[in-house]
PDB file of N, CA and C in Angstrom:
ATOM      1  N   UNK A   1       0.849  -1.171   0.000  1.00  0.00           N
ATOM      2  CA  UNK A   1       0.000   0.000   0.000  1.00  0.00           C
ATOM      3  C   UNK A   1       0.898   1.239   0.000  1.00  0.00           C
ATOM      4  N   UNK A   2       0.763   2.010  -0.764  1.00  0.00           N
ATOM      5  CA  UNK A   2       1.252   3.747  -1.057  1.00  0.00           C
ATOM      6  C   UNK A   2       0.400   4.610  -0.748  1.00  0.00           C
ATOM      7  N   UNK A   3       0.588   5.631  -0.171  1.00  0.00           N
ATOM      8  CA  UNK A   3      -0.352   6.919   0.046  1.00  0.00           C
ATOM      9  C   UNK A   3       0.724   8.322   0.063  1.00  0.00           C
ATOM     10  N   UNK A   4       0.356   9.073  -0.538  1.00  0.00           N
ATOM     11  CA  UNK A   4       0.985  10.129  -0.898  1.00  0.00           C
ATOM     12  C   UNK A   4       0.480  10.849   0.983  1.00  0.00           C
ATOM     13  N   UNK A   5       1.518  11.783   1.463  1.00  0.00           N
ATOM     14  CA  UNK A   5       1.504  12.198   2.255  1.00  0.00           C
ATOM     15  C   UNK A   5       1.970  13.895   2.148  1.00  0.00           C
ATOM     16  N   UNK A   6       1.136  14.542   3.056  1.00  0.00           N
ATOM     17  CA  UNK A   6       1.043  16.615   2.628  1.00  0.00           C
ATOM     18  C   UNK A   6       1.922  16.376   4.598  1.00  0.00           C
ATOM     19  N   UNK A   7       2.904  16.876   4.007  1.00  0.00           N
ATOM     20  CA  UNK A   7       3.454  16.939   5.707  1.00  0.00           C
ATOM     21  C   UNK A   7       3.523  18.562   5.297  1.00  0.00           C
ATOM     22  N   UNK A   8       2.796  19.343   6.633  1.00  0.00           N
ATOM     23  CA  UNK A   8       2.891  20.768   7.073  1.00  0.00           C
ATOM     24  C   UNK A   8       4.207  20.740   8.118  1.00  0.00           C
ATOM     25  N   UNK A   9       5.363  21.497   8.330  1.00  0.00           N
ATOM     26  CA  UNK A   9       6.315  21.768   8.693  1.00  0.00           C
ATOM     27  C   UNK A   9       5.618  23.222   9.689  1.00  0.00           C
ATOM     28  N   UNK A  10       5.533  23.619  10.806  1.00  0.00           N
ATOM     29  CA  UNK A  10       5.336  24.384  11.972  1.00  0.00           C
ATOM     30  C   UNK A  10       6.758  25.099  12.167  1.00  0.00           C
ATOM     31  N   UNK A  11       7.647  25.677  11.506  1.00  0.00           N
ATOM     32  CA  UNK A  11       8.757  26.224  11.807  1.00  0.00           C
ATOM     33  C   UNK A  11       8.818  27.075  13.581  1.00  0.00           C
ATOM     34  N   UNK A  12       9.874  26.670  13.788  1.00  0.00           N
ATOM     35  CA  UNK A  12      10.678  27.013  15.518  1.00  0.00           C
ATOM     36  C   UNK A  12      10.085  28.878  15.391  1.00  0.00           C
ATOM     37  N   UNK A  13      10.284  29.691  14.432  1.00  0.00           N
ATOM     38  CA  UNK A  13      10.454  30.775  14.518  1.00  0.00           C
ATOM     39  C   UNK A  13       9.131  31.385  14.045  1.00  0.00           C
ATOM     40  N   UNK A  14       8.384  30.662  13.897  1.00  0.00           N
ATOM     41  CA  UNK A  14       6.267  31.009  13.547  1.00  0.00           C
ATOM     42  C   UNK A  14       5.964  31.748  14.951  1.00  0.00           C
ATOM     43  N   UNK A  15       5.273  33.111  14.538  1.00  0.00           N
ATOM     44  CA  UNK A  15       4.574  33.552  15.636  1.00  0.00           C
ATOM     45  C   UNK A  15       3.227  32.775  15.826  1.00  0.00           C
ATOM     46  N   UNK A  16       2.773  32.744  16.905  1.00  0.00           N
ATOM     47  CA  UNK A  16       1.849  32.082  18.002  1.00  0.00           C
ATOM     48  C   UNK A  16       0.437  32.761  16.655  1.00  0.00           C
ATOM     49  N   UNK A  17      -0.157  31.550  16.120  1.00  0.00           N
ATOM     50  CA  UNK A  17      -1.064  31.578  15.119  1.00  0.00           C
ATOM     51  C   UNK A  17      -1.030  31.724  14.139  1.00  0.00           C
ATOM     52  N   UNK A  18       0.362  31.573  13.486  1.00  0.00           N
ATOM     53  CA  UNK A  18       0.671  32.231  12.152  1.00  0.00           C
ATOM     54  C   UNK A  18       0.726  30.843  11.071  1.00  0.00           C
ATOM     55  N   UNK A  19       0.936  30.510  10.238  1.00  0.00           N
ATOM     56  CA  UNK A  19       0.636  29.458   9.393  1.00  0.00           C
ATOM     57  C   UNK A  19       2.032  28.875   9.048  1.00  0.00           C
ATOM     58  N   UNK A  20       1.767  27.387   8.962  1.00  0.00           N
ATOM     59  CA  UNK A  20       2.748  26.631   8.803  1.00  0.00           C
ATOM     60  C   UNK A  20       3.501  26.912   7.400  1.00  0.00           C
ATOM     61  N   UNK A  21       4.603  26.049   7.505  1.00  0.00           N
ATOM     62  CA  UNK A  21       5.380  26.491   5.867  1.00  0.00           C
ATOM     63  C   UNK A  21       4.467  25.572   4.791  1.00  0.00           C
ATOM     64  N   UNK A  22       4.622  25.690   3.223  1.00  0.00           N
ATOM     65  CA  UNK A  22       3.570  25.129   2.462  1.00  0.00           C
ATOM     66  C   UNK A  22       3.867  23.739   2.681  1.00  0.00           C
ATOM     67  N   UNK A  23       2.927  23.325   2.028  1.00  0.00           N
ATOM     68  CA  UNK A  23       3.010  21.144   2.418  1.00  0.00           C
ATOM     69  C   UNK A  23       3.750  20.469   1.490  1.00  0.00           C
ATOM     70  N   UNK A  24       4.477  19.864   1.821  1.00  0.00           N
ATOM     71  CA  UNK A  24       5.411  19.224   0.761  1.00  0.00           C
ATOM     72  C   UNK A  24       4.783  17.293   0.656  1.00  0.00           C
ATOM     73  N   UNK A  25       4.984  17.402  -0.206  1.00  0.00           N
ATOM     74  CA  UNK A  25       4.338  15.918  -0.543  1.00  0.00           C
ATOM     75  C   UNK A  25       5.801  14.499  -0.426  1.00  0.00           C
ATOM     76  N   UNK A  26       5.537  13.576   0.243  1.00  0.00           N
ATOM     77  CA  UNK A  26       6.025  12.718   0.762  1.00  0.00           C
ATOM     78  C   UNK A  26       5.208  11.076   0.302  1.00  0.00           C
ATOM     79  N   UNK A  27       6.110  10.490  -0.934  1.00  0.00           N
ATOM     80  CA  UNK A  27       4.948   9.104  -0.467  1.00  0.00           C
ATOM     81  C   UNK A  27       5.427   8.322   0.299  1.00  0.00           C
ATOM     82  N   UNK A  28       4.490   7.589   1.046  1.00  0.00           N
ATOM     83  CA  UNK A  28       4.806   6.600   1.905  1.00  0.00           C
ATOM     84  C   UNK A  28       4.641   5.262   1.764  1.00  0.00           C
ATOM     85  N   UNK A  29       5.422   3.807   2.311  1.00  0.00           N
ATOM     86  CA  UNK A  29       4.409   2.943   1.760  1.00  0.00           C
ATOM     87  C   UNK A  29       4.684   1.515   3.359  1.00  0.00           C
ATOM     88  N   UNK A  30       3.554   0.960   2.825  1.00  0.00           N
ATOM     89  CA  UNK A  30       3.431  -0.247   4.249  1.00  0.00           C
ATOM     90  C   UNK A  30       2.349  -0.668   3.855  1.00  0.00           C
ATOM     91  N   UNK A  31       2.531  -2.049   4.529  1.00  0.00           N
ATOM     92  CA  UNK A  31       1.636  -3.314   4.085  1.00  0.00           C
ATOM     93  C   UNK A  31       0.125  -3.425   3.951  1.00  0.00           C
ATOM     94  N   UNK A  32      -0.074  -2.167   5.096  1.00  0.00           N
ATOM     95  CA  UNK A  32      -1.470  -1.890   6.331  1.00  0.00           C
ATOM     96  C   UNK A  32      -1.590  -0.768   6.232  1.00  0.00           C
ATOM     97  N   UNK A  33      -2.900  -0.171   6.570  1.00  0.00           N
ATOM     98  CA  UNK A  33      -3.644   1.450   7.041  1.00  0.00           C
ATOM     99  C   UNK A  33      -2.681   1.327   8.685  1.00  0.00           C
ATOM    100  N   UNK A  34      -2.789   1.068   9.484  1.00  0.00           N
ATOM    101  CA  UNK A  34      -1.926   1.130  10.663  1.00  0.00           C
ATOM    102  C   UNK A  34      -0.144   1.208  10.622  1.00  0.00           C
ATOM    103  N   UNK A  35       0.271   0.533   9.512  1.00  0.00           N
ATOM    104  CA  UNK A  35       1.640   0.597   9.639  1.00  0.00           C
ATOM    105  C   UNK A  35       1.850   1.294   8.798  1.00  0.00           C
ATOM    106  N   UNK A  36       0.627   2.188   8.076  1.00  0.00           N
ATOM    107  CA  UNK A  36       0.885   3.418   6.878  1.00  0.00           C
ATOM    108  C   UNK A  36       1.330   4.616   8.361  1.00  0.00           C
ATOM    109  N   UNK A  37       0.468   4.588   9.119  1.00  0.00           N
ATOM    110  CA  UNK A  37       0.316   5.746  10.094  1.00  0.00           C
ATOM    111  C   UNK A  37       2.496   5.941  10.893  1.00  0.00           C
ATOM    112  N   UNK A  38       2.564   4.629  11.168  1.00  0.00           N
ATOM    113  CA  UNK A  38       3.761   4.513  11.799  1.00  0.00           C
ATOM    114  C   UNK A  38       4.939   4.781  10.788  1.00  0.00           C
ATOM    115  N   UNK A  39       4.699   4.260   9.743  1.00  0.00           N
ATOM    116  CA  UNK A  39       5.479   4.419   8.356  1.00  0.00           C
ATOM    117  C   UNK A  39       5.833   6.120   8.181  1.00  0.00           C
ATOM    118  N   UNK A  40       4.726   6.407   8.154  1.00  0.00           N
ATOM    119  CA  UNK A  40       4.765   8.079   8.205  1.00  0.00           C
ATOM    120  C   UNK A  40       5.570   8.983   9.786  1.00  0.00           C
ATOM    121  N   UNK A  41       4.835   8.394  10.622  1.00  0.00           N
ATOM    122  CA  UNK A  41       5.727   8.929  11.924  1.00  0.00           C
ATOM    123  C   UNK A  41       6.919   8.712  11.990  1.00  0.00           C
ATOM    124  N   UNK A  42       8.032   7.999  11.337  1.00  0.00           N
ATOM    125  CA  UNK A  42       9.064   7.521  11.505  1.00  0.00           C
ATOM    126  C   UNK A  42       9.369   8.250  10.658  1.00  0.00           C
ATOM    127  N   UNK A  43       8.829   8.479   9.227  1.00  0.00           N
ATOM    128  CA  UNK A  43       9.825   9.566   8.145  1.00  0.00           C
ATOM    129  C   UNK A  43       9.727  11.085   9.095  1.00  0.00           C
ATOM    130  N   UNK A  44       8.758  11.364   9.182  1.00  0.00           N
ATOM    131  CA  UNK A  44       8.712  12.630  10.408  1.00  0.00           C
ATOM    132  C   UNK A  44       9.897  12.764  11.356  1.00  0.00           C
ATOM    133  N   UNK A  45       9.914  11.687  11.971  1.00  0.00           N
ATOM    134  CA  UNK A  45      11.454  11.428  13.201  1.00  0.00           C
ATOM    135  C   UNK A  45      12.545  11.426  12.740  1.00  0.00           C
ATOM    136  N   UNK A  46      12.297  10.810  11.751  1.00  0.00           N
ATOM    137  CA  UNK A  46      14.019  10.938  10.797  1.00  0.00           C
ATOM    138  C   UNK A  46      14.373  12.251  10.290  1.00  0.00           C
ATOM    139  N   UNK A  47      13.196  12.811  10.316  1.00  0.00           N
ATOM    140  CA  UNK A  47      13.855  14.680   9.669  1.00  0.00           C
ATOM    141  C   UNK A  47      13.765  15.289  10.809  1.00  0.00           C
ATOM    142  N   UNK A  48      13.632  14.899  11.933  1.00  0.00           N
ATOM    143  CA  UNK A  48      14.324  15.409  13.251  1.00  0.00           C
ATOM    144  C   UNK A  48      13.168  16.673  13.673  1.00  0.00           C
ATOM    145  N   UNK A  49      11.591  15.910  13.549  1.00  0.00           N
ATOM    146  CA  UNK A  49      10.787  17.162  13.496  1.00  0.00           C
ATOM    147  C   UNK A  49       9.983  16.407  15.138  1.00  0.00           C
ATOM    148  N   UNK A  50       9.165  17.537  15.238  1.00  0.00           N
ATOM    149  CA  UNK A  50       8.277  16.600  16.160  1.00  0.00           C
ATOM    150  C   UNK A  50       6.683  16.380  15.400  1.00  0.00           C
ATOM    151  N   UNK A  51       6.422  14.973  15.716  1.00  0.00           N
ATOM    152  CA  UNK A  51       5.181  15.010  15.530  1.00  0.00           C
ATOM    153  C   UNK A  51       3.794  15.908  15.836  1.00  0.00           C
ATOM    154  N   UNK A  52       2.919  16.580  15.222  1.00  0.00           N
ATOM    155  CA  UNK A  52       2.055  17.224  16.039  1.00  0.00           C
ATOM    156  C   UNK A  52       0.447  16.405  16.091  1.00  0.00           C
ATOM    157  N   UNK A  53       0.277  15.731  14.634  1.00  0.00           N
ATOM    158  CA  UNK A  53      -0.757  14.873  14.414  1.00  0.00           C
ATOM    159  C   UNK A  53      -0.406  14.313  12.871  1.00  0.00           C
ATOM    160  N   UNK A  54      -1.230  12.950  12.476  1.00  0.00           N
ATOM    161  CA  UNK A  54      -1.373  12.532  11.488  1.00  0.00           C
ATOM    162  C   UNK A  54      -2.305  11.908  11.149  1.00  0.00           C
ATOM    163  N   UNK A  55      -2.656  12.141  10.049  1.00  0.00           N
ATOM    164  CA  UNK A  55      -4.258  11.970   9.820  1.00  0.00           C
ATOM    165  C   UNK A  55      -4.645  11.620   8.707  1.00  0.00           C
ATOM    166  N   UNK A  56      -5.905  10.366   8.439  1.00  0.00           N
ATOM    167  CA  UNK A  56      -5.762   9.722   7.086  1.00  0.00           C
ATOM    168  C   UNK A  56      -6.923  10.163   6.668  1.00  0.00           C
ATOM    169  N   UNK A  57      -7.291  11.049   5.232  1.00  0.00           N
ATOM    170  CA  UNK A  57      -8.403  10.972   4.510  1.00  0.00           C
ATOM    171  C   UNK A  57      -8.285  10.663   3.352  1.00  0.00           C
ATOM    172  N   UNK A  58      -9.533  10.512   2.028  1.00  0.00           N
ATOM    173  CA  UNK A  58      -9.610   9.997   0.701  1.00  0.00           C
ATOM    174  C   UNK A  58      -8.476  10.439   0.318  1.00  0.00           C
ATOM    175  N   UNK A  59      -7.672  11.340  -0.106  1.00  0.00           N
ATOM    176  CA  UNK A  59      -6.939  11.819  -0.676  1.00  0.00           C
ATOM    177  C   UNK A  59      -5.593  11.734  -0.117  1.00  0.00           C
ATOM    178  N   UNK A  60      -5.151  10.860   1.092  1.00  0.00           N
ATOM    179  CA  UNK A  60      -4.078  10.396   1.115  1.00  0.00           C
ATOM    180  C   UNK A  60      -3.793  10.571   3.052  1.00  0.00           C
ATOM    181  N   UNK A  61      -2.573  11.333   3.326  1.00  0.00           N
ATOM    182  CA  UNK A  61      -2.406  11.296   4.998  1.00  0.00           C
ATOM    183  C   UNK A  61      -2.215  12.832   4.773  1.00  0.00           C
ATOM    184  N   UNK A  62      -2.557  13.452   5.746  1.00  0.00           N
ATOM    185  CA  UNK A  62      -2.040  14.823   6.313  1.00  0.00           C
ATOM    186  C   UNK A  62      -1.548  14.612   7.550  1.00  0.00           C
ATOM    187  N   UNK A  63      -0.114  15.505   7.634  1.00  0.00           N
ATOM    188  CA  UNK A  63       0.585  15.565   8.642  1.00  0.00           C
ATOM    189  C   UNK A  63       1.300  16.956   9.402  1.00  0.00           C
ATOM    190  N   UNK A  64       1.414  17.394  10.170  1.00  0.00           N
ATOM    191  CA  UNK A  64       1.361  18.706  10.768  1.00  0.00           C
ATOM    192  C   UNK A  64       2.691  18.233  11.523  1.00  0.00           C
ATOM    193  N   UNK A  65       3.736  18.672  11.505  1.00  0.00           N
ATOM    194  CA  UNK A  65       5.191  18.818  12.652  1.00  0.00           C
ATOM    195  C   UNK A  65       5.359  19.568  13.024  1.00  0.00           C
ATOM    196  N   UNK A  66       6.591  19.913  14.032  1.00  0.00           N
ATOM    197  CA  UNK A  66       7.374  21.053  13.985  1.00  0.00           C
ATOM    198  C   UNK A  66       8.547  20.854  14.074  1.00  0.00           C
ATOM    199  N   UNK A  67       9.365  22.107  14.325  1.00  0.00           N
ATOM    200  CA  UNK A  67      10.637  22.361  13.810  1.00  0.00           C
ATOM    201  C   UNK A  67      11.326  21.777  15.317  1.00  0.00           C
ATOM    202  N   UNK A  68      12.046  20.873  16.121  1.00  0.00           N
ATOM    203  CA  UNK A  68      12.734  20.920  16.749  1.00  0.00           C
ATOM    204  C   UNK A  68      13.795  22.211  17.323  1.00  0.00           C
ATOM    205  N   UNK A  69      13.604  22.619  18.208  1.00  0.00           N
ATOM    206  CA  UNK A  69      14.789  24.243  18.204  1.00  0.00           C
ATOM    207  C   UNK A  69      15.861  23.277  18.666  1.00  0.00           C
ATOM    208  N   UNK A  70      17.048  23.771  18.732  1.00  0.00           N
ATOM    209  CA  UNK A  70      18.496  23.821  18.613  1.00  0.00           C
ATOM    210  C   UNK A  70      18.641  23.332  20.214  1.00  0.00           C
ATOM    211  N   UNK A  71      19.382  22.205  20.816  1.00  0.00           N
ATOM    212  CA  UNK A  71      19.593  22.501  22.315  1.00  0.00           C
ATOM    213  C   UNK A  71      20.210  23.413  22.751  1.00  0.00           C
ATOM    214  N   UNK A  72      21.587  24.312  21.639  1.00  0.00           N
ATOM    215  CA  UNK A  72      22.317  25.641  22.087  1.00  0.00           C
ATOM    216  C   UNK A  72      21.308  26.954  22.015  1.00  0.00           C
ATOM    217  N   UNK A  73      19.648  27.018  21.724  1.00  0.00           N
ATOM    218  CA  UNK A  73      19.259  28.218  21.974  1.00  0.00           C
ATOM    219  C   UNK A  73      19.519  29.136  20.319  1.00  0.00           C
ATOM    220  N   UNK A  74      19.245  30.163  19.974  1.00  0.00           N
ATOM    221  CA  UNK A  74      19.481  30.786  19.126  1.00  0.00           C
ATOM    222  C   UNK A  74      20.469  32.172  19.875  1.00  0.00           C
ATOM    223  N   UNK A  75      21.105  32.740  18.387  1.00  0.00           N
ATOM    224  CA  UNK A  75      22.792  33.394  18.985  1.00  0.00           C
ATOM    225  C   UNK A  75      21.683  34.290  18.522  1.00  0.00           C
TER     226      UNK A  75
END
């Protein structure tokens, strides 16, 4: 099973209500609707984002992250 995936990126430096960066398309693939979901959370983890939700409709998964900040803080 393949499902094209819209991951929204939440950048570290977004003011409080302001809109995510545009959605970049990601396909994903796994055996199952359940190991599509995990399939997807793991490409998320690997780009070092945090999960915020993921979510399956007709038209494929939507996914919302954010940006991990820096453990040194910004200079």
């Amino acid at each position: 099973m393949e499902k094209r995936m819209k991951l929204f990126v939440i950048p570290k430096e977004r003011t409080p209500g302001g809109p995510p960066n545009p959605a970049r398309d990601i396909d994903i693939q796994a055996d199952n609707l359940d190991e599509l979901r995990e399939a997807a959370r793991r490409h998320i983890e690997a780009e070092n984002l945090k999960v915020r939700s993921i979510s399956n409709g007709p038209s494929g998964i939507i996914a919302y992250a954010e940006e991990i900040p820096s453990a040194g803080g910004s200079a």
